[in-house]
N, C-alpha and C. Protein backbone atom coordinates (compact mmCIF):
# COMPACT_ATOMS: atom_id res chain seq x y z
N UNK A 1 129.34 100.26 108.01
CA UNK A 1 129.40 101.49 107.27
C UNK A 1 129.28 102.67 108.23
N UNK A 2 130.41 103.33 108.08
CA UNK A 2 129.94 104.65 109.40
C UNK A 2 128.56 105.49 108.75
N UNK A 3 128.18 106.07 109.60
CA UNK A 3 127.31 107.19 109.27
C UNK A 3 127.79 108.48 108.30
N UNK A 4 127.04 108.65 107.32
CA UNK A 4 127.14 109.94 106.92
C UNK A 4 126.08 110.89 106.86
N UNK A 5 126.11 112.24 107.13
CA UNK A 5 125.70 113.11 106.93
C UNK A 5 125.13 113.61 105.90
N UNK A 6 123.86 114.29 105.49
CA UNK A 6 123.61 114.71 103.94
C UNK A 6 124.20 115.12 103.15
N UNK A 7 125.31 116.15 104.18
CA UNK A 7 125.92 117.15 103.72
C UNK A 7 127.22 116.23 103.05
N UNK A 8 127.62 115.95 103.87
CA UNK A 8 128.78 114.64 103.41
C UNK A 8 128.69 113.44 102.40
N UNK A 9 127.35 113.44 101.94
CA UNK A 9 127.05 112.59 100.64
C UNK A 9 127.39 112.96 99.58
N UNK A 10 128.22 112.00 98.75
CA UNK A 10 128.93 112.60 97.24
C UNK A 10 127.75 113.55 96.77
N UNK A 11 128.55 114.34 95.59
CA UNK A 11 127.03 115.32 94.72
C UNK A 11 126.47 114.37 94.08
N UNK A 12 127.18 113.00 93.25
CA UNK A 12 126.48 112.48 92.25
C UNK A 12 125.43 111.79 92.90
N UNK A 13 124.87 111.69 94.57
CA UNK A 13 123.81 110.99 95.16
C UNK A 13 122.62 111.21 94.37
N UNK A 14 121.68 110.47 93.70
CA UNK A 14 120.41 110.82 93.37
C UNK A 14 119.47 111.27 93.90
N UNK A 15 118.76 112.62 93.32
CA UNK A 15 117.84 113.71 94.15
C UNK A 15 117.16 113.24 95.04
N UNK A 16 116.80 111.67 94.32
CA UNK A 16 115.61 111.07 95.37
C UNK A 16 116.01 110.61 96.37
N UNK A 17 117.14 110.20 96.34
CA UNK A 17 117.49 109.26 97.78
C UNK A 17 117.87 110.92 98.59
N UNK A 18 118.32 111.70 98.02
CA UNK A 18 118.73 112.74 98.81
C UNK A 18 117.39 113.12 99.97
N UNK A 19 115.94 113.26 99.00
CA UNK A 19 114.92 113.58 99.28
C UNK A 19 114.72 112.88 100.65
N UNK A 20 114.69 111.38 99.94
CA UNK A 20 114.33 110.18 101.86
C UNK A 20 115.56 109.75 102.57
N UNK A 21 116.72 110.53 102.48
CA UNK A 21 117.84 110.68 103.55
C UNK A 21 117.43 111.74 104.09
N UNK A 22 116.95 113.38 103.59
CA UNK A 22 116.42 114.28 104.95
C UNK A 22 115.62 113.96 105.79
N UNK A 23 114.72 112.99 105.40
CA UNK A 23 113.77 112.21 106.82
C UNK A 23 114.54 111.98 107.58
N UNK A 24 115.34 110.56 107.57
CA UNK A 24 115.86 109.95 108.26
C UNK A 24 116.97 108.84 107.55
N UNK A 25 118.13 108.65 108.96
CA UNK A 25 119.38 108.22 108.32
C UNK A 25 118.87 107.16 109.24
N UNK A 26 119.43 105.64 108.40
CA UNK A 26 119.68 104.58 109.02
C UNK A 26 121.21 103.85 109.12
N UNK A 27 122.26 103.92 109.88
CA UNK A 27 123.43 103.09 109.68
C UNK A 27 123.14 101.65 110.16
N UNK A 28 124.12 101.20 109.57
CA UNK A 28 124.08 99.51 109.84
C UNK A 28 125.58 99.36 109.46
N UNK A 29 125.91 98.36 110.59
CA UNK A 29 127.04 97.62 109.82
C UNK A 29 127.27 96.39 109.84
N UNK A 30 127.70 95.54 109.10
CA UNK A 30 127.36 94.15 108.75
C UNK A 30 128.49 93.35 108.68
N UNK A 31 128.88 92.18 109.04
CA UNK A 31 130.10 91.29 108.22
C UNK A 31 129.80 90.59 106.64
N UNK A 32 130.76 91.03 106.26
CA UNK A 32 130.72 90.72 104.88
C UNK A 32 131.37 89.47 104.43
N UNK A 33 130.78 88.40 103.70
CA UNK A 33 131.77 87.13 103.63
C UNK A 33 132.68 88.15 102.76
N UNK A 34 134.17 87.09 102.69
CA UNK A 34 135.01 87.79 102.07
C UNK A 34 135.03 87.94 100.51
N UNK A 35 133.98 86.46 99.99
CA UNK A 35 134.11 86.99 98.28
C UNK A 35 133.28 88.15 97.99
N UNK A 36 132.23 88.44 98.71
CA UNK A 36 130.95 89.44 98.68
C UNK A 36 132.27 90.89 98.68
N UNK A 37 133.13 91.09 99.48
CA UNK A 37 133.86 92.39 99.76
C UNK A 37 134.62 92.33 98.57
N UNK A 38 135.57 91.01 97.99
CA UNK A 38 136.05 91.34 96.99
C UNK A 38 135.52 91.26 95.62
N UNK A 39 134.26 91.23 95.38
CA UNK A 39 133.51 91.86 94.25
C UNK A 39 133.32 93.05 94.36
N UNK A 40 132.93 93.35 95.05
CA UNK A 40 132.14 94.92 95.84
C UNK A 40 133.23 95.91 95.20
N UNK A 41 134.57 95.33 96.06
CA UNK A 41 136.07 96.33 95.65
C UNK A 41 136.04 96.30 94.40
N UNK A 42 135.77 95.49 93.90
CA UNK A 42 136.12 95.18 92.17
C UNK A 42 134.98 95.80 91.90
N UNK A 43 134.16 95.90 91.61
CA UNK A 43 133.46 96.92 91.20
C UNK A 43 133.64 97.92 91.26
N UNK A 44 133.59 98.69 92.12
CA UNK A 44 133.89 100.07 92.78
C UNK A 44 135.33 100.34 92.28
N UNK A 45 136.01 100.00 92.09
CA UNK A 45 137.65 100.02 90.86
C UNK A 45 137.13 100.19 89.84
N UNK A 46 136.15 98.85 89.36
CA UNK A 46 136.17 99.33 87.84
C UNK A 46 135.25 100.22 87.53
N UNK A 47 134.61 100.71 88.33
CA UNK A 47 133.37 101.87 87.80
C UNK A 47 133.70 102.92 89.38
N UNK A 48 134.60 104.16 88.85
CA UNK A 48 134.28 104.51 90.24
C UNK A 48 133.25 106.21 90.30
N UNK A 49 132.43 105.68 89.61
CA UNK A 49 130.71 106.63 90.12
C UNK A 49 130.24 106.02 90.83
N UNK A 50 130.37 104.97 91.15
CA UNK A 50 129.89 104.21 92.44
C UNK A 50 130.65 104.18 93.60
N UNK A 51 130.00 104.08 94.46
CA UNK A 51 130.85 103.80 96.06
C UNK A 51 130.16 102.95 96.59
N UNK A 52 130.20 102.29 98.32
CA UNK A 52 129.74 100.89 98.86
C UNK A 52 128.67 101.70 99.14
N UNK A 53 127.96 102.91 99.32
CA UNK A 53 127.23 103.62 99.79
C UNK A 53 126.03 103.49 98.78
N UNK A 54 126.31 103.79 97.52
CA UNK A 54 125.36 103.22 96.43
C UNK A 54 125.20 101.99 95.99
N UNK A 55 126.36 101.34 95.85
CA UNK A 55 126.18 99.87 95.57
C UNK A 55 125.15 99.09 96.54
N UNK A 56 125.23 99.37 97.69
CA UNK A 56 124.45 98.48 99.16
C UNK A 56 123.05 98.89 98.86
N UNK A 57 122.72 100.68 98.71
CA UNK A 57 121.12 101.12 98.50
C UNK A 57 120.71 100.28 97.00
N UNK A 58 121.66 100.29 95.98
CA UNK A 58 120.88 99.75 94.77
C UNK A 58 120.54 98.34 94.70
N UNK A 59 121.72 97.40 95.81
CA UNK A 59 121.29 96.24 95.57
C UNK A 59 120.34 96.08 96.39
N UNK A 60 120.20 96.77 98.15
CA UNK A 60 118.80 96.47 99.03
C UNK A 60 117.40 97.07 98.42
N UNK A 61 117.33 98.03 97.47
CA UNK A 61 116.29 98.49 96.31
C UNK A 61 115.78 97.34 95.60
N UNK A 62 117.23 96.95 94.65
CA UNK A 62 116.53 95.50 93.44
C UNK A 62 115.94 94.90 93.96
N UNK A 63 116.83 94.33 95.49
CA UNK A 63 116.05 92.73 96.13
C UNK A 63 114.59 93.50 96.61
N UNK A 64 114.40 94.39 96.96
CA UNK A 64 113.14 94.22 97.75
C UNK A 64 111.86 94.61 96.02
N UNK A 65 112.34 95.33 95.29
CA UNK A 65 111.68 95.27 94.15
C UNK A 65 111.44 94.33 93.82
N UNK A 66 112.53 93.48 93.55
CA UNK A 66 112.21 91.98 92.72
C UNK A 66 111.56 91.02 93.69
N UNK A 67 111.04 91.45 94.72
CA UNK A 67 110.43 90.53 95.76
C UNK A 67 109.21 90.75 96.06
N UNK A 68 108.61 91.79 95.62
CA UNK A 68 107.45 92.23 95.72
C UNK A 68 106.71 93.47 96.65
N UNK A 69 107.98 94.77 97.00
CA UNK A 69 108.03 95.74 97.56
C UNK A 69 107.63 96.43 96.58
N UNK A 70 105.99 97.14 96.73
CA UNK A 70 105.43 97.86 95.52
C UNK A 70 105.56 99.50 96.39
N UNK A 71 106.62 99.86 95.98
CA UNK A 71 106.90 101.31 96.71
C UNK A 71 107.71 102.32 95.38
N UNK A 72 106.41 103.20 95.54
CA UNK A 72 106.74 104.24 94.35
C UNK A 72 108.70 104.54 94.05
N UNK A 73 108.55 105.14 95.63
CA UNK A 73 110.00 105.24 96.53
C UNK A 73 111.19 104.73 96.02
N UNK A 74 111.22 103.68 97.02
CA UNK A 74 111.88 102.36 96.42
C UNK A 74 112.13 101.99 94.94
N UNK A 75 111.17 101.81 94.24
CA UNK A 75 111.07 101.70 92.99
C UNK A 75 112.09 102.84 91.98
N UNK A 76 111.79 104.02 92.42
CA UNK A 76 112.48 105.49 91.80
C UNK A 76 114.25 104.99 92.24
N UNK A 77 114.18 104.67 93.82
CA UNK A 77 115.76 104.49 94.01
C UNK A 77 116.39 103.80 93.40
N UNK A 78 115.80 102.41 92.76
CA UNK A 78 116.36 101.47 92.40
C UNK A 78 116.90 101.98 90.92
N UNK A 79 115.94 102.63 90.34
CA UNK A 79 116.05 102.56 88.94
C UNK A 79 116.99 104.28 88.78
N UNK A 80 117.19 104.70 90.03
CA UNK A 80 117.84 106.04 89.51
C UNK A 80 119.42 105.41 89.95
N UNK A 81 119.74 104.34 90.98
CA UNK A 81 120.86 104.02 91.37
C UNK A 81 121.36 103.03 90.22
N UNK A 82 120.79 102.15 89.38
CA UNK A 82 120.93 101.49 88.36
C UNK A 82 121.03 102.79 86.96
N UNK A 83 120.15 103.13 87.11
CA UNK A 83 120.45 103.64 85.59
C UNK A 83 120.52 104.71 85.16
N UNK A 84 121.38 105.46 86.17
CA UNK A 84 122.11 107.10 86.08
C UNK A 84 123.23 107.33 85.06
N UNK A 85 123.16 107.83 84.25
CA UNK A 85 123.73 107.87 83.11
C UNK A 85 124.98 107.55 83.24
N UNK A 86 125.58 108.29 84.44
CA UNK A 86 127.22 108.86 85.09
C UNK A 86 127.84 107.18 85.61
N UNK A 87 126.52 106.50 86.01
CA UNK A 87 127.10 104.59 86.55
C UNK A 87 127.81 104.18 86.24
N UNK A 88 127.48 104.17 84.48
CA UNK A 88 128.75 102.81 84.17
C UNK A 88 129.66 103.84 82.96
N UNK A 89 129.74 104.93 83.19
CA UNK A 89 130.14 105.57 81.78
C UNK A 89 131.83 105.49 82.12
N UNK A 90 132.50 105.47 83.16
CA UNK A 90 134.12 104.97 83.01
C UNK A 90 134.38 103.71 83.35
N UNK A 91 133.30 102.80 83.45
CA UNK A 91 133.38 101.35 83.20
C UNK A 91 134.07 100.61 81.97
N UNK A 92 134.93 99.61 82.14
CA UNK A 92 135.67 98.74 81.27
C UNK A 92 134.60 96.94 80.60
C-alpha cells in the first residue's frame, strides 16, 4: 500500500482514525494470496464507500478486538469503520 498523507485521505475517513493518523503514519506492504485480492476487489465494487485503505484498518481493528485488544482506540476504529452509516448504503 503506498503511503498516504492526511491530507490525501478520502473525506469519508472517520474523525477518529483521522485523530491517530496525525500522530503517526505506518505503511506496510504485503503479498496478498490471490483469492484474499479478489474478494477485497469484489467488495470494494460492490460497496464503493470503501477502499483497501479502510477495508485493511477495519479488518486489522476486528481481529485484534475479537482477540482480546482492550483499546478504547481501537475499539472506536473498529466500530466507526464497520458501522458508518455511508458503508454499506450503495451496497447490492
Amino acid at each position: 500500500m503506498p503511503t498516504k498523507t492526511l491530507n490525501e485521505l478520502p473525506a469519508d475517513v472517520h474523525e477518529g482514525t483521522r485523530e491517530l493518523i496525525q500522530d503517526s503514519i505506518i505503511s506496510f506492504q504485503t503479498e496478498l494470496p490471490l483469492p484474499l485480492k479478489k474478494a477485497m476487489n469484489k467488495f470494494i465494487e460492490r460497496y464503493p464507500n470503501w477502499d483497501q485503505y479502510r477495508l485493511i484498518q477495519a479488518a486489522l481493528a476486528g481481529f485484534l478486538v475479537q482477540n482480546g485488544v482492550s483499546s478504547r482506540e481501537i475499539t472506536r476504529l473498529y466500530v466507526g469503520n464497520m458501522f458508518d452509516s455511508r458503508s454499506l448504503l450503495q451496497g447490492k
